[in-house]
C-alpha atoms as a PDB file:
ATOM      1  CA  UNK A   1       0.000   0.000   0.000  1.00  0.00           C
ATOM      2  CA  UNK A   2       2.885   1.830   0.790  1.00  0.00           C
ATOM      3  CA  UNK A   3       3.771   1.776  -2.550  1.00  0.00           C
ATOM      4  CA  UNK A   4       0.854   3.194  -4.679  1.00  0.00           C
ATOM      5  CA  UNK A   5       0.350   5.238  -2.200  1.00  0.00           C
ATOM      6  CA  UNK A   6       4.023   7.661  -3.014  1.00  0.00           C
ATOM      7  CA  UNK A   7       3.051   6.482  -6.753  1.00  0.00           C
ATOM      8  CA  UNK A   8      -0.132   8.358  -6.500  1.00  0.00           C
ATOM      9  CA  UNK A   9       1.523  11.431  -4.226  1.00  0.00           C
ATOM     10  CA  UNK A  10       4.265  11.874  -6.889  1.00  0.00           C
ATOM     11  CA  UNK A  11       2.020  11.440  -9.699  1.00  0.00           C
ATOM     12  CA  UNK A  12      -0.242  14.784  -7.845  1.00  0.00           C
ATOM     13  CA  UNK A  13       3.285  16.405  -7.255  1.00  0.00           C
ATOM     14  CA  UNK A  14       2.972  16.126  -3.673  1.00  0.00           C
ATOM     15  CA  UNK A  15       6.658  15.902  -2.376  1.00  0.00           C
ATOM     16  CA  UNK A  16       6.952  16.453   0.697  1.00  0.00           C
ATOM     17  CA  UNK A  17       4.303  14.071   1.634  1.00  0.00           C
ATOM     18  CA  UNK A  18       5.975  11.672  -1.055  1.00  0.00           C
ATOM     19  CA  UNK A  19       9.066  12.261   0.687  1.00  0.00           C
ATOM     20  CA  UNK A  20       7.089  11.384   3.918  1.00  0.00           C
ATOM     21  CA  UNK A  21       5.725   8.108   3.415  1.00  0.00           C
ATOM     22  CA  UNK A  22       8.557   6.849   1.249  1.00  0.00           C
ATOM     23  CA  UNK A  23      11.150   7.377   4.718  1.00  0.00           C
ATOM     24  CA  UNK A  24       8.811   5.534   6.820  1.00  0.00           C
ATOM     25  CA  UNK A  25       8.340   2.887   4.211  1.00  0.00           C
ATOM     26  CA  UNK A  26      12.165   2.528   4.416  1.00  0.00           C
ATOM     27  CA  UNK A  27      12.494   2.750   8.190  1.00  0.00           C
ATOM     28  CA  UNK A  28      10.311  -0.530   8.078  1.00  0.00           C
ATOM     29  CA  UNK A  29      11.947  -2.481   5.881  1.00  0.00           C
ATOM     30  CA  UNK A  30      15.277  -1.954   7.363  1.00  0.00           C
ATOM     31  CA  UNK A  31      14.232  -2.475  10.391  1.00  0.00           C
ATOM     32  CA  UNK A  32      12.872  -6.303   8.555  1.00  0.00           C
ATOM     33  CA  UNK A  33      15.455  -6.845   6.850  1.00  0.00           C
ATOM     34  CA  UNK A  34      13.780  -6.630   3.396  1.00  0.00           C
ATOM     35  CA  UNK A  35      16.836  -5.495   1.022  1.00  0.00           C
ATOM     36  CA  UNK A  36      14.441  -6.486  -1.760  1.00  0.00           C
ATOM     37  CA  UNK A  37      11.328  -3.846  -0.431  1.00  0.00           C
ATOM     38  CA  UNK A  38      14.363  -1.466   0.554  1.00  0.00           C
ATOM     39  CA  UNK A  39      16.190  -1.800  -3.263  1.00  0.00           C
ATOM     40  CA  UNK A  40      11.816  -0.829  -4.632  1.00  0.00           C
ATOM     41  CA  UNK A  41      11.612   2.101  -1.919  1.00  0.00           C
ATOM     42  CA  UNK A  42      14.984   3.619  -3.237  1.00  0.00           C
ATOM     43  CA  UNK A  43      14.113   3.748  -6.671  1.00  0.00           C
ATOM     44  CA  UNK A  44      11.643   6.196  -7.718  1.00  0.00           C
END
């Protein structure tokens, strides 16, 4: 959800909140251990 959710905030040009939810989505999956979900959330 995550996911479509920056899609849709970039698509709208909202940045900052893009910005947001794409940090948190990172915090998460370092915190798991997910280098796969980390590698997605790094590339725009």
């Amino acid at each position: 959800m995550g996911f479509a959710l920056a899609r849709y905030l970039r698509y709208c040009r909202y940045f900052d909140e893009w910005i947001t939810v794409t940090t948190a989505a990172l915090a998460v999956f370092r915190e798991r251990g997910d280098r796969h979900a980390e590698g997605g959330a790094l590339t725009p």
